[in-house]
Protein backbone atom coordinates (compact mmCIF):
# COMPACT_ATOMS: atom_id res chain seq x y z
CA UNK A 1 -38.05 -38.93 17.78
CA UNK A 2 -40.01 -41.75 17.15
CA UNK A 3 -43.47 -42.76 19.04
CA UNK A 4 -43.68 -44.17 22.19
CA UNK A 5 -44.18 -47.67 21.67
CA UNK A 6 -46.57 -50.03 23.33
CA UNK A 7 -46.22 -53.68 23.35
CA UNK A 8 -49.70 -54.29 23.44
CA UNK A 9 -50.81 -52.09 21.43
CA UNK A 10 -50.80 -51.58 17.33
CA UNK A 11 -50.25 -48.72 15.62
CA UNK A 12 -53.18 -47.10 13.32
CA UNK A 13 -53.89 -43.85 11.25
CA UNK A 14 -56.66 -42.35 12.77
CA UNK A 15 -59.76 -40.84 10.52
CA UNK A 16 -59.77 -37.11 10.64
CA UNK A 17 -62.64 -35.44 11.17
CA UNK A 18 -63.70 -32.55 8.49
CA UNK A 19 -65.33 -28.87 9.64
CA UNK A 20 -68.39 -28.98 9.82
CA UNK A 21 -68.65 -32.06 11.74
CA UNK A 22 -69.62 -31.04 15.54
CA UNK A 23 -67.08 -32.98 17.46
CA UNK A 24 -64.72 -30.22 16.24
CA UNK A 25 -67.02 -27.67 18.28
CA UNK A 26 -66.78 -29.39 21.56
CA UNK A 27 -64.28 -28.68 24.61
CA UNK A 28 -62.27 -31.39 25.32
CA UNK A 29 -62.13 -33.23 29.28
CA UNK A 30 -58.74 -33.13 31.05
CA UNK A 31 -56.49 -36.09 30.83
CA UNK A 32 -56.96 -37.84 33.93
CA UNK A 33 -55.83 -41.20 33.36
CA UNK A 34 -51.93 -42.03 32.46
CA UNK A 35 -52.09 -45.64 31.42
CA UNK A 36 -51.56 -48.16 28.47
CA UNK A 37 -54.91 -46.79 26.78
CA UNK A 38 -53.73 -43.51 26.13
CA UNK A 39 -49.97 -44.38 25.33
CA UNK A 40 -51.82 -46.37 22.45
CA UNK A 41 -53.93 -43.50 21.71
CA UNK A 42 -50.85 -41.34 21.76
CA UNK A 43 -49.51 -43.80 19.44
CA UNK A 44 -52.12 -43.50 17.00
CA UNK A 45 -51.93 -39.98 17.05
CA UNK A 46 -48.65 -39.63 16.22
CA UNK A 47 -49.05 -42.53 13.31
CA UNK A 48 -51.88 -40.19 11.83
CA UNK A 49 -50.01 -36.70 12.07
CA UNK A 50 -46.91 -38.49 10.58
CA UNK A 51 -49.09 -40.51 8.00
CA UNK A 52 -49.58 -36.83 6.26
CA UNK A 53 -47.08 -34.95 3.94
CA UNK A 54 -45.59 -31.79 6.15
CA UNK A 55 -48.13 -32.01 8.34
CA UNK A 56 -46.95 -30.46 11.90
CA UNK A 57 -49.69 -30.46 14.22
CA UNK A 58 -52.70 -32.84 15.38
CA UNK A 59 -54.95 -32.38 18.26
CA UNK A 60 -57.27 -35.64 19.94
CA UNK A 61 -60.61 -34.12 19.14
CA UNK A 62 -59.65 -34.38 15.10
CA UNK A 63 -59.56 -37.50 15.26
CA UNK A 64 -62.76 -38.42 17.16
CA UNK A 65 -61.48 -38.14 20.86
CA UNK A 66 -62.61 -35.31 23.50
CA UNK A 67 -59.26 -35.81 25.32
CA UNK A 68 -56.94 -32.82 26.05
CA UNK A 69 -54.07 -34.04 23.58
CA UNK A 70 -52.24 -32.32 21.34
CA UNK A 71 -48.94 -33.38 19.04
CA UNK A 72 -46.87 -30.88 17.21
CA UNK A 73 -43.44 -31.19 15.27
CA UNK A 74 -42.42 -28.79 13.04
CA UNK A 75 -39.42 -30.24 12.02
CA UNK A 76 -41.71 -32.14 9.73
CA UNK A 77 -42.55 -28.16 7.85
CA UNK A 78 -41.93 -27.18 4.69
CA UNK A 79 -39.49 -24.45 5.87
CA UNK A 80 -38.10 -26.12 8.98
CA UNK A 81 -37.06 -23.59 11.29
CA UNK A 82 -35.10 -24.33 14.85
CA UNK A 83 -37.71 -26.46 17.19
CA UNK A 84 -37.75 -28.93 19.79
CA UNK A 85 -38.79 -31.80 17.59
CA UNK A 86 -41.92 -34.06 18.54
CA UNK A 87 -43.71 -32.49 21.13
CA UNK A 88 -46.70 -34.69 22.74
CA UNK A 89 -48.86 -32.09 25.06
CA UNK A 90 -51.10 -33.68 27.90
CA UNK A 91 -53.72 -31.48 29.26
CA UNK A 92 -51.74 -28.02 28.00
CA UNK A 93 -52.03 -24.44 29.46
CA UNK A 94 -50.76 -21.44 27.70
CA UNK A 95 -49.05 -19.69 30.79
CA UNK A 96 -47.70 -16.60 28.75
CA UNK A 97 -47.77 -14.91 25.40
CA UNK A 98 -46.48 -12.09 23.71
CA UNK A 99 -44.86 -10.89 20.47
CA UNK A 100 -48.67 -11.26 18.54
CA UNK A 101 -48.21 -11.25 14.35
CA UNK A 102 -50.45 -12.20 11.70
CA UNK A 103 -49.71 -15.50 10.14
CA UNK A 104 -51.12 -17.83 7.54
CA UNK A 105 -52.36 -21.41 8.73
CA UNK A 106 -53.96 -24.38 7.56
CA UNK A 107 -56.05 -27.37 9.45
CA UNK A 108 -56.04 -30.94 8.89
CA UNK A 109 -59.83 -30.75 9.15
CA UNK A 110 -60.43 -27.81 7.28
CA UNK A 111 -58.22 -28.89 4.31
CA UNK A 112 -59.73 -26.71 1.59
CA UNK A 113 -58.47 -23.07 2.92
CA UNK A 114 -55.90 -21.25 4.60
CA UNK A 115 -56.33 -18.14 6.97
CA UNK A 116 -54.57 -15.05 8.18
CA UNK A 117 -54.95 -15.31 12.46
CA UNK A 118 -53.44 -13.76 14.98
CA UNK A 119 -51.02 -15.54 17.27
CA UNK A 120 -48.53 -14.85 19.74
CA UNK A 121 -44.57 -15.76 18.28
CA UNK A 122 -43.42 -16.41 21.98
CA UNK A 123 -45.43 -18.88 24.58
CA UNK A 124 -44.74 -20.53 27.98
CA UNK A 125 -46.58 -23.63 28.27
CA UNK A 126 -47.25 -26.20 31.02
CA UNK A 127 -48.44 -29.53 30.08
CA UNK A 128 -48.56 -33.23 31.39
CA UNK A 129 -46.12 -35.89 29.37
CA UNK A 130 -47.12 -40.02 28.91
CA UNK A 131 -46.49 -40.27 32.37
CA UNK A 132 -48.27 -37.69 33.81
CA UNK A 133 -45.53 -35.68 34.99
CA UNK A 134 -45.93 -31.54 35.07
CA UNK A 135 -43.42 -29.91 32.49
CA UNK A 136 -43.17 -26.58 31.09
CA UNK A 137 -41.50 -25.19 27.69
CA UNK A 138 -41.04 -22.26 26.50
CA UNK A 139 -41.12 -21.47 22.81
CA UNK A 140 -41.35 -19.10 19.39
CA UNK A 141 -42.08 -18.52 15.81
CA UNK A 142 -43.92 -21.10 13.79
CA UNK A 143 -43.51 -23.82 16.68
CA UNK A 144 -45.70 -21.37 19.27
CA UNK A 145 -48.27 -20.96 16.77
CA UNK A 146 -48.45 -24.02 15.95
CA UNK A 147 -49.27 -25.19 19.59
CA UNK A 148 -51.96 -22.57 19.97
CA UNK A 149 -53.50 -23.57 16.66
CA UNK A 150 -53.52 -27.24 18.23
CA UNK A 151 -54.56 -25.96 21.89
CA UNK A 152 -57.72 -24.23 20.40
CA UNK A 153 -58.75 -27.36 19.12
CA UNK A 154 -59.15 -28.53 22.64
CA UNK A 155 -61.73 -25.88 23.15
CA UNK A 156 -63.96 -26.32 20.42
CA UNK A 157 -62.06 -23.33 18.54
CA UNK A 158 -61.17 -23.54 14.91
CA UNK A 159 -59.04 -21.26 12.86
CA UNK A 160 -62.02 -19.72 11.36
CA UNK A 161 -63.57 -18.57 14.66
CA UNK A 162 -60.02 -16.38 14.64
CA UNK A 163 -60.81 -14.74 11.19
CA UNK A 164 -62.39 -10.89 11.29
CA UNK A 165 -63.06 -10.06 7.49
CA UNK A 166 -63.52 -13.75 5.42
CA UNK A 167 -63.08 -11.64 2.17
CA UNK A 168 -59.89 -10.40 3.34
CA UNK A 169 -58.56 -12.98 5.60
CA UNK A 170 -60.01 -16.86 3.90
CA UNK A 171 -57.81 -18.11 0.97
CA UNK A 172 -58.32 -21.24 -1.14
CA UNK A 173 -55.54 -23.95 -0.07
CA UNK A 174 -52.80 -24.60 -2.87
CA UNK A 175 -52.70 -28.13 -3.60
CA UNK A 176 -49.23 -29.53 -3.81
């Protein structure tokens, strides 16, 4: 699916910001406004997660905003597995959880390592869409985890907050 598109408004990649800048630390305000400024926002989002090789996940405060916004497609993944494509998350509350397993992930802003976390292989979320209109989805495997990966950016929480034992759990990423 592509982006929304806004006549007004042009397309850009977005710079990502890189741990340990302090933006990445800080919880994000709700969405309040549903206008032409954040469909281009959106926009640019969505450019930026797409302008990187299997990337499958962005949230707003990577790229310099303190917005509750998060976009994930896993379809784009290595290993595709069954998904419901591009996903763009306005203001979104984990409602359940359950089926927890330890998985590896990786961060846009923390590109040098990967991490074993804990995360929950079955969610129900609710969340606002472009127009501001209350949805809810339910969803497993990689695509839940990679919505709470993205979701804990909104609250100033990085993978490596998640980590118990560095030695055991902190890997050096392989470069592809």
């Amino acid at each position: 699916m592509p982006p929304l598109l806004c006549h007004i408004c042009k397309m850009s990649v977005l710079k990502i910001f890189k741990f340990p800048d302090p933006i990445l630390k800080k919880v994000c305000s709700k969405v309040t406004k549903f206008d032409l400024k954040l469909e281009g926002f959106v926009n640019d989002l969505t450019e930026t997660l797409q302008s990187y090789k299997f990337c499958v996940g962005i949230a707003a405060p990577q790229a310099g905003s303190l917005q509750r916004v998060i976009i994930v497609d896993v379809s784009r993944a290595r290993k595709p597995q069954p998904n419901n494509g591009l996903l763009i998350l306005i203001n979104p509350v984990i409602l359940e959880s359950s089926n927890f397993k330890i998985v590896r992930e990786g961060c846009l802003s923390i590109p040098d390592f990967t991490a074993n976390v804990k995360r929950a292989m079955e969610i129900t979320i609710a969340y606002q869409n472009i127009k501001g209109e209350t949805k809810t989805l339910s969803t497993k495997d990689f695509e839940a985890h990679a919505i709470q990966h993205e979701a804990d950016h909104l609250d100033g929480i990085l993978f490596l907050d998640k980590i118990t034992s560095p030695a055991a759990d902190l890997f050096r990423r392989v470069k592809y």
